[in-house]
N, C-alpha and C. Protein backbone atom coordinates (compact mmCIF):
# COMPACT_ATOMS: atom_id res chain seq x y z
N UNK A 1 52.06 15.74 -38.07
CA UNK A 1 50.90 16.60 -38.25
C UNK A 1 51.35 18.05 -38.19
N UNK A 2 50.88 18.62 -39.17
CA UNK A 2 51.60 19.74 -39.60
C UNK A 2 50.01 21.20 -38.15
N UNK A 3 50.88 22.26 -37.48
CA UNK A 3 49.40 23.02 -37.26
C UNK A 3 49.10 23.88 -38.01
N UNK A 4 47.68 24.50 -37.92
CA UNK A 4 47.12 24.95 -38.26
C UNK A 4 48.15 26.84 -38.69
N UNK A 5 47.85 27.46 -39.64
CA UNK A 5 48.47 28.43 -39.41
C UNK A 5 47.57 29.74 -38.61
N UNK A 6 48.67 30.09 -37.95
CA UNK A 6 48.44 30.84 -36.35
C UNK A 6 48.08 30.28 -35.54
N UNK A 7 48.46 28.80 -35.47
CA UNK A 7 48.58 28.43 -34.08
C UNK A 7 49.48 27.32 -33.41
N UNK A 8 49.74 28.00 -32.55
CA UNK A 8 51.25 27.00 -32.00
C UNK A 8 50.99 26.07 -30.70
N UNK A 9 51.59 25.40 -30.68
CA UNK A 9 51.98 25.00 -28.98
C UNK A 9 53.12 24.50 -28.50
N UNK A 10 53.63 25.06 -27.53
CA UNK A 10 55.03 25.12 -26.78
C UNK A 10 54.90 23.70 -25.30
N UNK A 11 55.90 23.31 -25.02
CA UNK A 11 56.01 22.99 -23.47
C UNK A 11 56.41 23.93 -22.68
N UNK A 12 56.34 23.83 -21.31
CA UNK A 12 57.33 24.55 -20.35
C UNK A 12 57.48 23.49 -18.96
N UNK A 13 58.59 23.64 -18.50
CA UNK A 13 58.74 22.73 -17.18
C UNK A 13 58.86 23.93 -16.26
N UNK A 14 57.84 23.09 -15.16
CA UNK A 14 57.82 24.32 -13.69
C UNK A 14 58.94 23.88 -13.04
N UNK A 15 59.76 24.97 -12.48
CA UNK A 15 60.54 24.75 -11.10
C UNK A 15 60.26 24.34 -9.87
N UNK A 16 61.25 24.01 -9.00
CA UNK A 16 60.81 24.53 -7.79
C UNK A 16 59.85 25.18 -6.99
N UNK A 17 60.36 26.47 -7.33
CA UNK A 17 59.40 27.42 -6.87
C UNK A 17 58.37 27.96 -7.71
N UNK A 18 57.84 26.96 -8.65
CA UNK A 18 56.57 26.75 -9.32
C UNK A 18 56.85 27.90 -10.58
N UNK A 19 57.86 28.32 -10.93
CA UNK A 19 58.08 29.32 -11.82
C UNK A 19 58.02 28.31 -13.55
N UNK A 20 57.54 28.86 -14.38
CA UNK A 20 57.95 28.38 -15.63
C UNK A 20 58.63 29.38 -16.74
N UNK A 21 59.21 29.07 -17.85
CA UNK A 21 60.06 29.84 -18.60
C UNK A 21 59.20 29.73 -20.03
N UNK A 22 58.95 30.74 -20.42
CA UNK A 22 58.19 31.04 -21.67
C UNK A 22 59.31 30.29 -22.88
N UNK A 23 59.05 29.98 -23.78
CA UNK A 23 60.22 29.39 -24.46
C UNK A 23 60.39 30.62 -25.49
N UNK A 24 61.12 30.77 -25.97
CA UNK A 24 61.66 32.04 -26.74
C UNK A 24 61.39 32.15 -28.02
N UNK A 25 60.50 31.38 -28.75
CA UNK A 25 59.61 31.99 -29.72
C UNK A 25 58.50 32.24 -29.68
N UNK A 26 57.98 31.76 -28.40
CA UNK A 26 56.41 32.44 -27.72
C UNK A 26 56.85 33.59 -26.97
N UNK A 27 58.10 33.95 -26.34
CA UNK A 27 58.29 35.51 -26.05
C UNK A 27 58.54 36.35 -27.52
N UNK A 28 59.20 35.83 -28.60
CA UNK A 28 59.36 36.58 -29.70
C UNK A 28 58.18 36.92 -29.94
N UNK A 29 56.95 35.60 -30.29
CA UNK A 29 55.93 36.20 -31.17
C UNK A 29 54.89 36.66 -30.81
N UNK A 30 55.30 36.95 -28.70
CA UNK A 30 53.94 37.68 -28.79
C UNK A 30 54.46 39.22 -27.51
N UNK A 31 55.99 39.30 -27.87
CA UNK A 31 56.30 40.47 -27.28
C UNK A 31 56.47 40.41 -25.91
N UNK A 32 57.21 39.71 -25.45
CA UNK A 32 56.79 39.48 -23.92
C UNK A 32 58.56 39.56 -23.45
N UNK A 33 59.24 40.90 -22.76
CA UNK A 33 59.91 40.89 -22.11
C UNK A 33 60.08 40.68 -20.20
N UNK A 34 61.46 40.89 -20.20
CA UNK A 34 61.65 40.55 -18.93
C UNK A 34 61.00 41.70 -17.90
N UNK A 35 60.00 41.42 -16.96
CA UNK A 35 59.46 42.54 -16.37
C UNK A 35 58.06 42.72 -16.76
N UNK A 36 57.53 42.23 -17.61
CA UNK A 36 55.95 42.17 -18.23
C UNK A 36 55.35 41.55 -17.20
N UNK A 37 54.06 41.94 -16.72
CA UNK A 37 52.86 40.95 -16.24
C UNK A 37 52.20 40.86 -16.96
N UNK A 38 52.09 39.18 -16.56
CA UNK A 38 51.32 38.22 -17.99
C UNK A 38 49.55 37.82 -16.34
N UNK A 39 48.65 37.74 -17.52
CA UNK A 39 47.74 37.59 -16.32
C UNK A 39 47.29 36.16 -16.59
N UNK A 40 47.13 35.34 -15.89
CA UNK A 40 46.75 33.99 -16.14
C UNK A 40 45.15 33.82 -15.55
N UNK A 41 44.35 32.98 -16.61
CA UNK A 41 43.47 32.57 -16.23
C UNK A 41 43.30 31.53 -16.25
N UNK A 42 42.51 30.68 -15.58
CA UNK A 42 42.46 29.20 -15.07
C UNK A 42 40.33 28.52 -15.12
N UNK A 43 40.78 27.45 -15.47
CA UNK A 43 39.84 27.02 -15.32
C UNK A 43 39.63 25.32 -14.97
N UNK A 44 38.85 24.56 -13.85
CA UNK A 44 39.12 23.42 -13.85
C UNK A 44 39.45 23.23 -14.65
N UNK A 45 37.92 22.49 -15.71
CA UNK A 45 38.00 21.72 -16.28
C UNK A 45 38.63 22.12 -17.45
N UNK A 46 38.94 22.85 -18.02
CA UNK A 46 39.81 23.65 -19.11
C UNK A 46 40.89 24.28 -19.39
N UNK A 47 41.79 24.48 -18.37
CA UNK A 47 43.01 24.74 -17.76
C UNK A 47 43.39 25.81 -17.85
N UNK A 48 44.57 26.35 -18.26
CA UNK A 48 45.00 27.54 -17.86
C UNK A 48 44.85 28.96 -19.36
N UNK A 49 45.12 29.74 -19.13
CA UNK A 49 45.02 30.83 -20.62
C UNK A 49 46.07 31.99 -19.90
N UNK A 50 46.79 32.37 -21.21
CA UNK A 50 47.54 33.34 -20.68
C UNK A 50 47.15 34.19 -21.94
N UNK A 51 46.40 35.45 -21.61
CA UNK A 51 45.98 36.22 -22.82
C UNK A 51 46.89 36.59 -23.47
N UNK A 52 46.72 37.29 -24.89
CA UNK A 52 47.56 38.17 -25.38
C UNK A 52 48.33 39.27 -24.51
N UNK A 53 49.11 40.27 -24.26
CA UNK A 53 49.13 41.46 -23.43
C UNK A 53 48.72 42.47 -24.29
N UNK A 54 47.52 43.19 -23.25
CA UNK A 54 46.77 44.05 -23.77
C UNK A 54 45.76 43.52 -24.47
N UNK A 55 45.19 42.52 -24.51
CA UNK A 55 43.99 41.72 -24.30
C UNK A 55 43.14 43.10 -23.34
N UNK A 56 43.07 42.98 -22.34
CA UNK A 56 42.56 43.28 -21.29
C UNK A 56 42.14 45.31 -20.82
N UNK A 57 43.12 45.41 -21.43
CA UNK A 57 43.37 47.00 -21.41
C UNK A 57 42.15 47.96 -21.90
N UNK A 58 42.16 47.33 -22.62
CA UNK A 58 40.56 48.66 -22.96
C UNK A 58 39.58 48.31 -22.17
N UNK A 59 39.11 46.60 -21.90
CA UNK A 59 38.05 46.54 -20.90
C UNK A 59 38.63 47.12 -19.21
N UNK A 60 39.65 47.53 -19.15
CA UNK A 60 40.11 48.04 -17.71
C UNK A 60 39.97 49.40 -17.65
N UNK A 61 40.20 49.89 -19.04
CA UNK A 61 39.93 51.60 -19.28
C UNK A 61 38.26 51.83 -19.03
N UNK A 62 37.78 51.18 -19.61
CA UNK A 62 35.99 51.02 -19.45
C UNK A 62 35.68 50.51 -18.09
N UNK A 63 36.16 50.01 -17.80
CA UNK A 63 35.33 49.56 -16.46
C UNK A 63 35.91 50.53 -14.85
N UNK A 64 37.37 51.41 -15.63
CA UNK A 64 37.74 52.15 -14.48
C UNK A 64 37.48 53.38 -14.24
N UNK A 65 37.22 54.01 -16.03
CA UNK A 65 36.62 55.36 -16.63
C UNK A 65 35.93 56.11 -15.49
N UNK A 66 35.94 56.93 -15.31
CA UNK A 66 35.18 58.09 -14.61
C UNK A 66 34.03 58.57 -15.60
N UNK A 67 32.52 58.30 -14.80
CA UNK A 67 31.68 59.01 -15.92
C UNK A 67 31.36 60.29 -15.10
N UNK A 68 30.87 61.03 -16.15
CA UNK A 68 30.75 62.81 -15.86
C UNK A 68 29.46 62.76 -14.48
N UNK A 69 29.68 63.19 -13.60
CA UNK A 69 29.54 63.31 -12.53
C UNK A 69 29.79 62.36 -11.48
N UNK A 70 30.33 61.63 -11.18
CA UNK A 70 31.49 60.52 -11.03
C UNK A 70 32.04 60.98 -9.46
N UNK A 71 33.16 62.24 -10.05
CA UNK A 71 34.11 62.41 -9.21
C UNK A 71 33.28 63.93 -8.62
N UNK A 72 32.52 64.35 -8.58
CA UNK A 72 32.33 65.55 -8.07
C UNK A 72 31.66 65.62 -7.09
């Protein structure tokens, strides 16, 4: 079964110390070096999501923004 185009799926095996290793064409194709925080979200019944990076960034700019009379 051939997928869909733009969309993949990888394995990963956890360690030990519960660490897993991105496999290296899901770090190629979505930019993810050594030193990045990746934010994981979880859900029971639906399991885990690891957003894009920078997914998140503009709703953090908006929700941290200072509005005009704010800080004074």
């Amino acid at each position: 079964m051939r997928a869909p185009e733009g969309k993949y799926a990888w394995t990963a095996t956890v360690g030990e110390k519960g660490q897993i290793v991105i496999p290296k064409q899901a770090r190629e194709l979505f930019e993810i070096k050594p030193g990045d925080t990746l934010l994981l979200l979880g859900d029971e019944t639906r399991g885990i999501a690891i957003p894009r990076k920078g997914t998140f960034a503009s709703l953090f700019e908006i929700a941290f923004q200072e509005q005009k009379g704010d800080a004074e």
